[in-house]
C-alpha atoms as a PDB file:
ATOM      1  CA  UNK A   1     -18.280  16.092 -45.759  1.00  0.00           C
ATOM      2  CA  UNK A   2     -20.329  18.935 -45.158  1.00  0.00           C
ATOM      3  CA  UNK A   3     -18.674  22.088 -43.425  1.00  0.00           C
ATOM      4  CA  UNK A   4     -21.077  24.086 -41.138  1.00  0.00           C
ATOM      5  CA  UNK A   5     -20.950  27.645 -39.313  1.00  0.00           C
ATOM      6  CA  UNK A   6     -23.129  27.962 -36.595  1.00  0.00           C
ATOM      7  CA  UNK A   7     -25.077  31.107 -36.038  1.00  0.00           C
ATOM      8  CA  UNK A   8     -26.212  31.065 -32.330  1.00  0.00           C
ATOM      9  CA  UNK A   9     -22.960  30.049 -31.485  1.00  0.00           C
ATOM     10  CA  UNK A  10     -19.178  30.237 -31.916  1.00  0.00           C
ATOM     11  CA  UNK A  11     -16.671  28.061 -30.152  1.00  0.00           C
ATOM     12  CA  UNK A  12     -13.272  28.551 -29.956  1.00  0.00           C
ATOM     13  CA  UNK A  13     -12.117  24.902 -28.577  1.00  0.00           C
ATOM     14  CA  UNK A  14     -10.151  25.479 -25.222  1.00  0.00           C
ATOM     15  CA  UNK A  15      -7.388  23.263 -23.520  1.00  0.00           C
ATOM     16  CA  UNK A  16      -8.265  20.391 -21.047  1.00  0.00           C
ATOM     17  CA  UNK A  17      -6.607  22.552 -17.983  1.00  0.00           C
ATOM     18  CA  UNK A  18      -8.314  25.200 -18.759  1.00  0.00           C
ATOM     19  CA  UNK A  19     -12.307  23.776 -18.263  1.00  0.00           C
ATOM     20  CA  UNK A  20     -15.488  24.992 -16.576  1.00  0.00           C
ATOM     21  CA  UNK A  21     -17.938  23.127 -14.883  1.00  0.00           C
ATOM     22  CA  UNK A  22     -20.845  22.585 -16.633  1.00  0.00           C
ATOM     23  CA  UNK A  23     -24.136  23.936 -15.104  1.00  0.00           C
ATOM     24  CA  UNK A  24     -27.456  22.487 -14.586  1.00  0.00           C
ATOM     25  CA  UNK A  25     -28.617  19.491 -11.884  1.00  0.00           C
ATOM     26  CA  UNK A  26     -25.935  17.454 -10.577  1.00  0.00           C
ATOM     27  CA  UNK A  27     -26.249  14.129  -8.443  1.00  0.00           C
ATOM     28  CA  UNK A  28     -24.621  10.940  -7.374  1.00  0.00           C
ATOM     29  CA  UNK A  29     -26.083   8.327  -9.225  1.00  0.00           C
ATOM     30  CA  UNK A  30     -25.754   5.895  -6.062  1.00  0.00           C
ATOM     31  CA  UNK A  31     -27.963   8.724  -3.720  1.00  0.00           C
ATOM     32  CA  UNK A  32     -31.301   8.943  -5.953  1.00  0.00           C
ATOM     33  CA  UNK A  33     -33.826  11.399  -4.511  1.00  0.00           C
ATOM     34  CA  UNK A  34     -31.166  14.304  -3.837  1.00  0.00           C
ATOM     35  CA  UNK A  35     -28.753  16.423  -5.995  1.00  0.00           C
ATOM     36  CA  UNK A  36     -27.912  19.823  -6.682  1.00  0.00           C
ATOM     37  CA  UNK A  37     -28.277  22.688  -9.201  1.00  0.00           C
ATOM     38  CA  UNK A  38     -25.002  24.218  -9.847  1.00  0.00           C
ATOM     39  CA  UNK A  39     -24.696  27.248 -11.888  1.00  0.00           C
ATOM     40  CA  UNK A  40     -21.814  29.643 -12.809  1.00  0.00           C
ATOM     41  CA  UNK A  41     -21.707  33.100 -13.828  1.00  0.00           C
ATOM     42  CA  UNK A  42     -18.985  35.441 -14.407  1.00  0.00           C
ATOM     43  CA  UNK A  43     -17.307  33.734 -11.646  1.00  0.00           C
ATOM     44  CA  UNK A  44     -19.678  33.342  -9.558  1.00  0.00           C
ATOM     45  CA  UNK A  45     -21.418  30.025  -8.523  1.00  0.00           C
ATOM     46  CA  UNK A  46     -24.826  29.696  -6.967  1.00  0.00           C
ATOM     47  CA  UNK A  47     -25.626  26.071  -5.745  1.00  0.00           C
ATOM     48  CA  UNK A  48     -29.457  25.412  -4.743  1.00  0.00           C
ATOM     49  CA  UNK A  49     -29.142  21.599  -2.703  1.00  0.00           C
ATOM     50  CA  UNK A  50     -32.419  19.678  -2.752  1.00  0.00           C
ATOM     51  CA  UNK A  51     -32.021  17.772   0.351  1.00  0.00           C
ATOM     52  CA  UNK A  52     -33.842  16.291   3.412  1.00  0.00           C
ATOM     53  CA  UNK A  53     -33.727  17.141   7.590  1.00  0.00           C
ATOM     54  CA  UNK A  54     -32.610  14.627  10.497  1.00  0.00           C
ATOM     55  CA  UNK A  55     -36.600  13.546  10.520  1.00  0.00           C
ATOM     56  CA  UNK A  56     -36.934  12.980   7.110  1.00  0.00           C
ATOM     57  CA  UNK A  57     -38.649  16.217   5.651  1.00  0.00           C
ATOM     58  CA  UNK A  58     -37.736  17.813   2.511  1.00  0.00           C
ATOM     59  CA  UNK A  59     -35.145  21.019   2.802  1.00  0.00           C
ATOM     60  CA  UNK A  60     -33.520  23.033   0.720  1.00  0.00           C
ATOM     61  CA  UNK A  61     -30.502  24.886   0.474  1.00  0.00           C
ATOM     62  CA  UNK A  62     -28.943  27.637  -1.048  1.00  0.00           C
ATOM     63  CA  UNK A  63     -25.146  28.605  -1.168  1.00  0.00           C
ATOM     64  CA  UNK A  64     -23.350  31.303  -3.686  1.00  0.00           C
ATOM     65  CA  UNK A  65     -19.587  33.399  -3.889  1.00  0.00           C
ATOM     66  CA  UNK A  66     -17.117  33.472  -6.134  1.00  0.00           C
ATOM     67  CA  UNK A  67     -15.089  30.287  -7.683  1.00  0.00           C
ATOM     68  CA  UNK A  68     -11.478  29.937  -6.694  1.00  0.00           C
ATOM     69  CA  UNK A  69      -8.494  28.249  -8.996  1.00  0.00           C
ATOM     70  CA  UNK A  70      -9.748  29.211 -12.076  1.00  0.00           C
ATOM     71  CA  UNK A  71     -13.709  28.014 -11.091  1.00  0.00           C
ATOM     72  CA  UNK A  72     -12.437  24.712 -10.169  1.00  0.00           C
ATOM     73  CA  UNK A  73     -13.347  25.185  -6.393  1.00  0.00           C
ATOM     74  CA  UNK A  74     -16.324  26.460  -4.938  1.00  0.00           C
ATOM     75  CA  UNK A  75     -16.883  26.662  -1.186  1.00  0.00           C
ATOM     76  CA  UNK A  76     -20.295  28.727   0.374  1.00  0.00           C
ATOM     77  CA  UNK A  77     -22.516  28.303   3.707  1.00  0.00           C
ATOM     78  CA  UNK A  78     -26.356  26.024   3.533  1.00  0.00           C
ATOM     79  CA  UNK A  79     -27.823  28.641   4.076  1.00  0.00           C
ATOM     80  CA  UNK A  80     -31.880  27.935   4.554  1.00  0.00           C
ATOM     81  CA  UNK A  81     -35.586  29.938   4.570  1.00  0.00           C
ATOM     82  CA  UNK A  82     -38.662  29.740   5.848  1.00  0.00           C
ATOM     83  CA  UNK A  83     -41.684  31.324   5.457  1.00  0.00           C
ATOM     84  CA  UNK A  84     -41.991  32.373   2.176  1.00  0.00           C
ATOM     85  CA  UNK A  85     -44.796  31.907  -0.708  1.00  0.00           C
ATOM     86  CA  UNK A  86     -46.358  28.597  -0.500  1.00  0.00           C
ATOM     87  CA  UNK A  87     -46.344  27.234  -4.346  1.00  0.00           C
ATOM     88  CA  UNK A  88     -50.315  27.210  -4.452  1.00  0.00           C
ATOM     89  CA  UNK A  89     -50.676  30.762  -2.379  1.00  0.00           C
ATOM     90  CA  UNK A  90     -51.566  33.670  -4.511  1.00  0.00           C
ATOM     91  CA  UNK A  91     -49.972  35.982  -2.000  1.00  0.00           C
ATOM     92  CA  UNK A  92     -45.993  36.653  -2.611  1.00  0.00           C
ATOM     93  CA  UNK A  93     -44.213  36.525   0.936  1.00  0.00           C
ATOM     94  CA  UNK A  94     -41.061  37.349   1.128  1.00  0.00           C
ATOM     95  CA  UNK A  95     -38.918  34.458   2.933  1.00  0.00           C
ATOM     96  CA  UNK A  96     -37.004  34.652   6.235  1.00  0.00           C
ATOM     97  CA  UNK A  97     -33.493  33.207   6.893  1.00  0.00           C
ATOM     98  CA  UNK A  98     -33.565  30.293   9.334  1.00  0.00           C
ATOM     99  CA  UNK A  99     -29.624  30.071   9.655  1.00  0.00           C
ATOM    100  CA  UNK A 100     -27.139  27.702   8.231  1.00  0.00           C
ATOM    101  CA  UNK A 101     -26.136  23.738   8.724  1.00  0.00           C
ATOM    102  CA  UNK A 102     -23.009  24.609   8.017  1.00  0.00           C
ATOM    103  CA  UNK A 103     -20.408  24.891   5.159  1.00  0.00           C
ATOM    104  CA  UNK A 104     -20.414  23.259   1.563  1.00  0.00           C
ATOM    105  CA  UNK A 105     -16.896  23.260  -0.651  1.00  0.00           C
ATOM    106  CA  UNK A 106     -16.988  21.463  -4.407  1.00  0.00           C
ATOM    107  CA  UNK A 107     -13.710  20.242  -6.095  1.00  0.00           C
ATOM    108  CA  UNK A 108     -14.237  19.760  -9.615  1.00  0.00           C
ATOM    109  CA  UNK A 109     -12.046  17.695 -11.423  1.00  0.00           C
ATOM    110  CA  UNK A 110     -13.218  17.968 -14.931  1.00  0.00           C
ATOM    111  CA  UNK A 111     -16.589  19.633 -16.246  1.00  0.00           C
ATOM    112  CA  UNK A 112     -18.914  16.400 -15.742  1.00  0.00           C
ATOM    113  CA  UNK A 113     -17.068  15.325 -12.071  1.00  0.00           C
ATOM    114  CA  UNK A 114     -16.757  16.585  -8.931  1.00  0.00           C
ATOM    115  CA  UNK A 115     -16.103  15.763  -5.028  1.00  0.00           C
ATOM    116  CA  UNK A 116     -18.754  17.595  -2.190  1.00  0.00           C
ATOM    117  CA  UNK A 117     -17.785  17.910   1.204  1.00  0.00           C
ATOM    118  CA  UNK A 118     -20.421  18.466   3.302  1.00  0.00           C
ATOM    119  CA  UNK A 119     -21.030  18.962   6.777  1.00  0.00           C
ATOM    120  CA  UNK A 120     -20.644  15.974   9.383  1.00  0.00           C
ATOM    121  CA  UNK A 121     -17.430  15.020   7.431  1.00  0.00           C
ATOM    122  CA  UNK A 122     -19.804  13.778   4.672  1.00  0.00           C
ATOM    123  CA  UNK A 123     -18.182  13.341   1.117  1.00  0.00           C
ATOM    124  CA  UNK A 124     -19.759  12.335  -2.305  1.00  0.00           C
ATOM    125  CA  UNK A 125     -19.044  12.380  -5.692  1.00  0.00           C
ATOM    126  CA  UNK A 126     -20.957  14.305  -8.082  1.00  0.00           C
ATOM    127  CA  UNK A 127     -21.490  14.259 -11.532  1.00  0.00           C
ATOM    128  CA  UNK A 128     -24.091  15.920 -14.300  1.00  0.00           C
ATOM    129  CA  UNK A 129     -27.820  14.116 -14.095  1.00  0.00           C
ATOM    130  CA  UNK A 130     -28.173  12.508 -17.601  1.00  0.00           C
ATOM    131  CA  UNK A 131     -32.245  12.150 -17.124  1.00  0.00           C
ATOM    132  CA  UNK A 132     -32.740  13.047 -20.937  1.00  0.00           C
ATOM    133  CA  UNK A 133     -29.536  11.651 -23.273  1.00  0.00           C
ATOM    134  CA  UNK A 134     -28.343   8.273 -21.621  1.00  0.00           C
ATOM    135  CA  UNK A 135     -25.204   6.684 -21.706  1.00  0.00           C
ATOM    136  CA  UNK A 136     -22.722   6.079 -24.752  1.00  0.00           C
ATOM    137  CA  UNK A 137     -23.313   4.384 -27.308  1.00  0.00           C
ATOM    138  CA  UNK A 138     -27.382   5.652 -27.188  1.00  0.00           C
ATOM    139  CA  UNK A 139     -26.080   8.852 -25.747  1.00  0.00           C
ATOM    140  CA  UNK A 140     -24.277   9.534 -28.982  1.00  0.00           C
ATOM    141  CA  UNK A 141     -26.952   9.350 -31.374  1.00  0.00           C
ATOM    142  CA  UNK A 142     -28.298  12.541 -32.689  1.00  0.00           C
ATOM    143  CA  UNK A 143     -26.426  15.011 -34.809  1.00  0.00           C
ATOM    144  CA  UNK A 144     -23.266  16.555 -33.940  1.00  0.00           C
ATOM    145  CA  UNK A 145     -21.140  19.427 -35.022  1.00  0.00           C
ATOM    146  CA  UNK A 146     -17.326  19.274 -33.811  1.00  0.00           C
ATOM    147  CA  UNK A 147     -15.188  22.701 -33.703  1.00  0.00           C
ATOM    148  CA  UNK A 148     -11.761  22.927 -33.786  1.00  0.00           C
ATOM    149  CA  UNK A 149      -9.128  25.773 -34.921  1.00  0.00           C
ATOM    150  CA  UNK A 150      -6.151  25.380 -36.765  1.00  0.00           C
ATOM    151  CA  UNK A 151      -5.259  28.697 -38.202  1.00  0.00           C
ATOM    152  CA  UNK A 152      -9.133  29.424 -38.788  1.00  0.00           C
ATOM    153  CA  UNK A 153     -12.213  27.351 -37.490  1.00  0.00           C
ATOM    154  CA  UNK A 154     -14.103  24.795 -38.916  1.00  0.00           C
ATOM    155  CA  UNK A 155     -16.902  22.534 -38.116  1.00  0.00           C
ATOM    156  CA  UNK A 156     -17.932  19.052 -38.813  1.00  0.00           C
ATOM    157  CA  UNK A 157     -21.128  17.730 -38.610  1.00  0.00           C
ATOM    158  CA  UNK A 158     -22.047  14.472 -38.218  1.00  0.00           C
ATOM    159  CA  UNK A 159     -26.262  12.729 -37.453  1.00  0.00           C
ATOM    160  CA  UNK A 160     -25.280   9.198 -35.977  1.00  0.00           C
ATOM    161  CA  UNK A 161     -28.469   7.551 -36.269  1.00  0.00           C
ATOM    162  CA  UNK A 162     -28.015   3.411 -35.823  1.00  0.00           C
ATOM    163  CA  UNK A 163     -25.632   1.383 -33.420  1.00  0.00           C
ATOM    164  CA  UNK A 164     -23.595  -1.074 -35.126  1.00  0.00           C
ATOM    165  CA  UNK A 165     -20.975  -3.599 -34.062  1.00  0.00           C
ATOM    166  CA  UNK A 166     -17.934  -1.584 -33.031  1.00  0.00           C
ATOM    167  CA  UNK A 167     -14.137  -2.457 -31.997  1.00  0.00           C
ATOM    168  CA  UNK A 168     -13.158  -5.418 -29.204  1.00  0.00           C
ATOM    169  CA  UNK A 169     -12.309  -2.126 -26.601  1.00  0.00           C
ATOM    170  CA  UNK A 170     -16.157  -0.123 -27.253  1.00  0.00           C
ATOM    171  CA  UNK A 171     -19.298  -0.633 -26.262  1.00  0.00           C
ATOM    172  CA  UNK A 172     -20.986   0.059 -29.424  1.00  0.00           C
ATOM    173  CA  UNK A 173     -20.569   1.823 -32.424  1.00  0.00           C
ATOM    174  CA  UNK A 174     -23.047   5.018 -33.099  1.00  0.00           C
ATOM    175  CA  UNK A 175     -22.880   5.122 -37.180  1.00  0.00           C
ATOM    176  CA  UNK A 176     -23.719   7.743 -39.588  1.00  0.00           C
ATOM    177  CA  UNK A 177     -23.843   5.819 -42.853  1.00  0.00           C
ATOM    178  CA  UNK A 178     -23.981   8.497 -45.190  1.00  0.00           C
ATOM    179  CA  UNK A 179     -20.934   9.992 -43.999  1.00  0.00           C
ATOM    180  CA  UNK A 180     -19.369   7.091 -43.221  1.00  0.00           C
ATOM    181  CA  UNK A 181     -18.939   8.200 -39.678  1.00  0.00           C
ATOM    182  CA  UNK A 182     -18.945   6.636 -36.433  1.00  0.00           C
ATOM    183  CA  UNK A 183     -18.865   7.480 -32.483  1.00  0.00           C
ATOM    184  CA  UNK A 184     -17.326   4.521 -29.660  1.00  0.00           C
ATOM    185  CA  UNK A 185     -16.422   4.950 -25.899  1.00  0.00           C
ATOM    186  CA  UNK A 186     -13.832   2.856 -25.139  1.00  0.00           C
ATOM    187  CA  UNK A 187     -14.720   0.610 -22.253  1.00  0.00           C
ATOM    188  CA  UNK A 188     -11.394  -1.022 -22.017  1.00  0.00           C
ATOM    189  CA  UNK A 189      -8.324  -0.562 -23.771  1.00  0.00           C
ATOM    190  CA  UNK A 190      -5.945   2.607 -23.566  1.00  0.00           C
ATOM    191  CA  UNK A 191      -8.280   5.357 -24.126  1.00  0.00           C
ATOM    192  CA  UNK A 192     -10.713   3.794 -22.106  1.00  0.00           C
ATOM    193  CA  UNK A 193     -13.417   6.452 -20.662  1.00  0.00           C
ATOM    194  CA  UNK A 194     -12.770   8.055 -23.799  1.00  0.00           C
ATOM    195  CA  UNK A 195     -15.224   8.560 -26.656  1.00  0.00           C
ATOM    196  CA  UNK A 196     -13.071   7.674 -30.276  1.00  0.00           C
ATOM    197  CA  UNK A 197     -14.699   8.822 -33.263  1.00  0.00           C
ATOM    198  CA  UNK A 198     -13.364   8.986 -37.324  1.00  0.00           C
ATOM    199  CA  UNK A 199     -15.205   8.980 -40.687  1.00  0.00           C
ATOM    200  CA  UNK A 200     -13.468   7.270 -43.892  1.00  0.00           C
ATOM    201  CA  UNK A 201     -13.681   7.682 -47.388  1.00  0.00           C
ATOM    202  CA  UNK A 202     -15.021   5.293 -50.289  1.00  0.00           C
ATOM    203  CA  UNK A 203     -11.832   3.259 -50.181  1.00  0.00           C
ATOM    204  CA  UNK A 204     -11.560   2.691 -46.208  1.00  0.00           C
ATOM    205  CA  UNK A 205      -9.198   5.986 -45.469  1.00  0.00           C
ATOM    206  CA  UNK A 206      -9.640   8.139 -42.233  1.00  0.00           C
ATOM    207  CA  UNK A 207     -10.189  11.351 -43.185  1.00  0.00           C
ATOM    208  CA  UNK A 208     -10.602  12.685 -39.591  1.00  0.00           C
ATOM    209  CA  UNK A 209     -10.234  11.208 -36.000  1.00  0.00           C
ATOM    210  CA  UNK A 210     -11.411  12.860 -32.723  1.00  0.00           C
ATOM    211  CA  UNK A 211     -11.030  11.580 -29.257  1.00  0.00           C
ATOM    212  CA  UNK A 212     -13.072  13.580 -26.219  1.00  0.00           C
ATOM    213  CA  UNK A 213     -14.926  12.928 -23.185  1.00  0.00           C
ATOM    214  CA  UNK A 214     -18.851  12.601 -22.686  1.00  0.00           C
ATOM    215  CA  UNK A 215     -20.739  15.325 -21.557  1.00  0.00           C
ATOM    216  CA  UNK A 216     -23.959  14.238 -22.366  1.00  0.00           C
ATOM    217  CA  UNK A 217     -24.439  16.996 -25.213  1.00  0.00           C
ATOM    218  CA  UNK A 218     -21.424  18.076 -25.441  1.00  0.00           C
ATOM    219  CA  UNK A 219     -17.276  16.955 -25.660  1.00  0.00           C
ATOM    220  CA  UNK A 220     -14.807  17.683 -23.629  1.00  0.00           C
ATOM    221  CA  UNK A 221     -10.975  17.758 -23.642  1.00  0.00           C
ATOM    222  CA  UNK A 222     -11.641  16.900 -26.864  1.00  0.00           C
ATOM    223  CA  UNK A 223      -8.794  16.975 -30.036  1.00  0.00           C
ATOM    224  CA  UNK A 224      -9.005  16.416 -33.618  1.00  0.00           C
ATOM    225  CA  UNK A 225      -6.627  14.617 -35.342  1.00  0.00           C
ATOM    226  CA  UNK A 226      -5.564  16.484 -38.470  1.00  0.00           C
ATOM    227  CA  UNK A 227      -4.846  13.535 -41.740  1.00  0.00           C
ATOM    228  CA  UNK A 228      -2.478  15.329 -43.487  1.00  0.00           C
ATOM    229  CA  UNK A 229      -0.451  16.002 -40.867  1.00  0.00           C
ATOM    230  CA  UNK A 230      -0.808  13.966 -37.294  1.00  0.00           C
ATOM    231  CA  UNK A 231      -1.613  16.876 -35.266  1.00  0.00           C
ATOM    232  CA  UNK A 232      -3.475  17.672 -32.385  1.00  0.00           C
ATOM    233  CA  UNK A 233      -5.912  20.251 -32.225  1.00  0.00           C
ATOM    234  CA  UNK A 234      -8.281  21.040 -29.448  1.00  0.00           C
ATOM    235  CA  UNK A 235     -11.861  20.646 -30.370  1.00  0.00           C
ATOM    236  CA  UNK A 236     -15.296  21.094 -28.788  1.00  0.00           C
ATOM    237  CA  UNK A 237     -18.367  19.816 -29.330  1.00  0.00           C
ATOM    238  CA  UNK A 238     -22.546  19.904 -29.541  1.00  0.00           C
ATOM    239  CA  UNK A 239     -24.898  17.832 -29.940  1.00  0.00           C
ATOM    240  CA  UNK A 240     -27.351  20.227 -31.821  1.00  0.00           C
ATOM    241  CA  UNK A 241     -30.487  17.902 -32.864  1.00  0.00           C
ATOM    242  CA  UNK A 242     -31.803  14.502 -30.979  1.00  0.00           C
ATOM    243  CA  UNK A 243     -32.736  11.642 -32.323  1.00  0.00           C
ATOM    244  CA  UNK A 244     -36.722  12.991 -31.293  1.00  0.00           C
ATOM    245  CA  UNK A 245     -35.989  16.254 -33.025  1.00  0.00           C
ATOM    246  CA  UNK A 246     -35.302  18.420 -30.351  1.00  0.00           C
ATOM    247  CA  UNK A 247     -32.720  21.279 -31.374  1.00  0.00           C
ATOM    248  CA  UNK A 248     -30.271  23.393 -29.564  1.00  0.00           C
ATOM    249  CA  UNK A 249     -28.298  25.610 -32.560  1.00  0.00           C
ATOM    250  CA  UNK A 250     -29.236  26.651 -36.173  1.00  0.00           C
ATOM    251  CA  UNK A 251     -26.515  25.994 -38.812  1.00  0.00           C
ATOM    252  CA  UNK A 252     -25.854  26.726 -42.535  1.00  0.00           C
ATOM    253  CA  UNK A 253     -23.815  24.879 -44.837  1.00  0.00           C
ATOM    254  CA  UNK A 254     -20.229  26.107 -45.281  1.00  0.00           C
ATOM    255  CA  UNK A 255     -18.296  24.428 -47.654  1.00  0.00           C
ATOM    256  CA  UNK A 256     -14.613  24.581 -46.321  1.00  0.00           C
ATOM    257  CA  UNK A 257     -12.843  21.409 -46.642  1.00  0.00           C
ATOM    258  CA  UNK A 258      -9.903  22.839 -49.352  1.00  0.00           C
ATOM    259  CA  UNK A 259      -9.326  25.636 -46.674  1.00  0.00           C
ATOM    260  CA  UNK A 260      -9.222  23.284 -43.747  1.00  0.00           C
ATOM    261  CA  UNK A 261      -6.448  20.856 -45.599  1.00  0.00           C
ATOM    262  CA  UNK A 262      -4.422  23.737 -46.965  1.00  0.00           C
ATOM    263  CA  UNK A 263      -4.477  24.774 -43.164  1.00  0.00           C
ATOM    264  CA  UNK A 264      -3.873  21.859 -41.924  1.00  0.00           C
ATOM    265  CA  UNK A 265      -0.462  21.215 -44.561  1.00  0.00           C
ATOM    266  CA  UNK A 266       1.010  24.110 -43.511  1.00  0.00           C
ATOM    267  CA  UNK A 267       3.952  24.589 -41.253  1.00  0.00           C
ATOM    268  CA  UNK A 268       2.823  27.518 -38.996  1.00  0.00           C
ATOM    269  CA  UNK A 269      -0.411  25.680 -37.674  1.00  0.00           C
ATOM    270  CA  UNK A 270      -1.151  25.361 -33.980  1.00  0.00           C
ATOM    271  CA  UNK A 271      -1.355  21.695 -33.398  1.00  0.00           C
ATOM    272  CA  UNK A 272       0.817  19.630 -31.610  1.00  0.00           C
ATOM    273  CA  UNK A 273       3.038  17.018 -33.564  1.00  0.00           C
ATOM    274  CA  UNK A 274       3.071  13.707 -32.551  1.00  0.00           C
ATOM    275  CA  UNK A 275       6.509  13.530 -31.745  1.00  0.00           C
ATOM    276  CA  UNK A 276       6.632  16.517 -30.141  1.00  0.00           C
ATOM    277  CA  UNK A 277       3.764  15.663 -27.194  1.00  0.00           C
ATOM    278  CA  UNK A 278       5.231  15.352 -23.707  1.00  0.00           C
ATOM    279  CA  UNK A 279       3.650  11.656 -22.606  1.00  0.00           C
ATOM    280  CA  UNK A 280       0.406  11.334 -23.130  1.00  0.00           C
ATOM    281  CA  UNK A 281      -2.910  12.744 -24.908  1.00  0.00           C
ATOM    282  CA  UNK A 282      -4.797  15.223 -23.443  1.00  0.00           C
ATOM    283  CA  UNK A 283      -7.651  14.340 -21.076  1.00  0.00           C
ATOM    284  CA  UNK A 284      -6.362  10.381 -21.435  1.00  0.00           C
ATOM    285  CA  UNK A 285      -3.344   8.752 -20.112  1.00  0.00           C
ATOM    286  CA  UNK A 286      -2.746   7.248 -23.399  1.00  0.00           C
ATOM    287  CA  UNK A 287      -0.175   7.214 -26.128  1.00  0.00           C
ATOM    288  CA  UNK A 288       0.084   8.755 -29.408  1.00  0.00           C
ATOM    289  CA  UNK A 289       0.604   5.554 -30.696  1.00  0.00           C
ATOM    290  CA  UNK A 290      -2.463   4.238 -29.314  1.00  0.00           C
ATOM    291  CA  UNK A 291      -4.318   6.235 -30.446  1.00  0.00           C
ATOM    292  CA  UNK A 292      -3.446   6.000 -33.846  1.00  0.00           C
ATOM    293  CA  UNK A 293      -3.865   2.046 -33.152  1.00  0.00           C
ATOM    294  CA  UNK A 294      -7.191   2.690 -32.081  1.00  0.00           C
ATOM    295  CA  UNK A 295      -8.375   4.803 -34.801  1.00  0.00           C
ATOM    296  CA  UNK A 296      -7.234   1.908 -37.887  1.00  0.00           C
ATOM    297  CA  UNK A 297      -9.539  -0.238 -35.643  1.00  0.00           C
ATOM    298  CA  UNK A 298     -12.386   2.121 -35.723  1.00  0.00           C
ATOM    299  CA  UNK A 299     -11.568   2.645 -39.042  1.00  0.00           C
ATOM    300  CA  UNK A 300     -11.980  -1.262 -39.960  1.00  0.00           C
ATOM    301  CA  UNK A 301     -15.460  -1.257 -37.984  1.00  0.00           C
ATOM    302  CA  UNK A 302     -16.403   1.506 -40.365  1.00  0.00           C
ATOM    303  CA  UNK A 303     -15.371  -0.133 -43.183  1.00  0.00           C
ATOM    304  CA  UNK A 304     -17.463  -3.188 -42.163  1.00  0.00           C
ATOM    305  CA  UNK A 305     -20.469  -1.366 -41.817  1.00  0.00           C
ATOM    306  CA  UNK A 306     -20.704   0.205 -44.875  1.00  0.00           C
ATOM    307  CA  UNK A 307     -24.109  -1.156 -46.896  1.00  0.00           C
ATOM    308  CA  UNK A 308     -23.219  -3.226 -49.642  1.00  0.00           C
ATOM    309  CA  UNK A 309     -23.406  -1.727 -53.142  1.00  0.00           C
END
């Protein structure tokens, strides 16, 4: 397995209650031809709404303050302008306010979903606009670097570049051969919603599990599952090259596994022990034990898939 450090970014893998939403254009799938741009700095959101008037012309919002609980809520005023620069006019003009249709609040309940109440009594769901990556299993191909801590922080990087035949609760199984690695979201099943991921060794053995949402390019409430041990660890992840060749980080090799299994073996680690975890896994109403159940059936799917020699 090769270990890699990235160099435009470092990420130290965060709990599921503590999540941000992630920025960029947001939309309800069911209400094509409107959506939002959400972004979030330092607290403070700014939300342009791409919308249309009571006689069917384009308008366009803007609303922006400061998150409450933690950047989980967000609540501003439409506010709208007129009379600025046309997009063909040489001429800058500066715009003028033409007042406000009222207020705009946003709920998030994890990074890719949300709830928008809007004026009227109007309410939608929102989620992230995946125009570029699709869905799981073709939304996991590309190559992928997972970070997690245990005392110190590694990465793993994997290039899933086929779908194969997965397990009877996926949808698919995004393979890298030459790691003997593979991606699934669980379409049914106890970690359903869930993407479940492992690699094996020659002889069929998991040498690492992970279980996360999608995000389109990257995890969340994501864990690793340590072999050695049966701990939880939080982990985040990137997709960092597409299948077309498009890149997001640059990486260099970093050859760590010794250090990550003598961390892992050790008794003053930070994961959580199966036995000791309250109910259920992080970001999933399952169990422990399905999990593990889960994972010897990806396992076997990987096994399966492995060219003949």
């Amino acid at each position: 397995m090769v270990r890699l450090a990235l160099l435009l970014f470092a990420i130290v893998a965060t709990s599921a209650a503590a999540f941000q939403p992630r920025t960029g254009h947001w939309n309800n799938p069911n209400e094509a031809g409107s959506g939002m741009n959400i972004d979030l700095q330092d607290g403070t959101f700014v939300v342009t709404i791409y919308s249309y008037a009571t006689d069917g012309s384009a308008q366009w919002y803007i609303a922006s303050g400061k998150g409450t609980n933690d950047n989980h809520n967000f609540a501003g005023s439409l506010d709208k302008a007129r009379a600025g620069q046309c997009i063909s006019c040489t001429d800058y003009i500066f715009p003028s306010s033409d007042g406000s249709d009222g207020a705009i609040s946003i709920s998030f309940a994890s990074e890719v979903s949300a709830t928008v109440n809007l004026p009227g009594g109007r309410v939608t769901q929102i989620q992230p606009f995946n125009f570029g990556f699709g869905d799981p299993p073709n939304g996991l191909l590309g190559e992928w670097v997972f970070v997690y801590d245990i005392i110190s922080t590694f990465a793993d990087r994997f290039n899933f570049t086929t779908i194969g035949s997965g397990t009877v609760n996926g949808n698919g199984l995004a393979t890298d051969l030459d790691r003997l690695a593979g991606c699934e979201y669980q379409v049914s099943g106890p970690l359903v919603g869930m993407v479940l991921c492992a690699d094996v060794d020659s002889a069929g053995n998991i040498q690492n599990g992970y279980v996360f949402k999608f995000g389109l390019d990257e995890t969340y409430s994501g864990n690793w599952l340590s072999p050695i041990t049966g701990n939880l660890y939080s982990m985040k992840g990137f997709k960092v090259k597409s299948p077309t060749g498009s890149t997001r980080a640059a990486m260099v090799e970093d050859a760590s596994a010794a250090a990550k299994i003598a961390e892992s073996a050790t008794s003053v680690d930070t994961g959580r022990a199966f036995t000791e975890m309250s109910q259920t896994l992080p970001g999933s109403s399952a169990t422990p034990e399905a999990l593990r159940t889960s994972l010897a059936a990806l396992a076997a799917a990987l096994r399966s898939s492995r060219p003949s020699q």
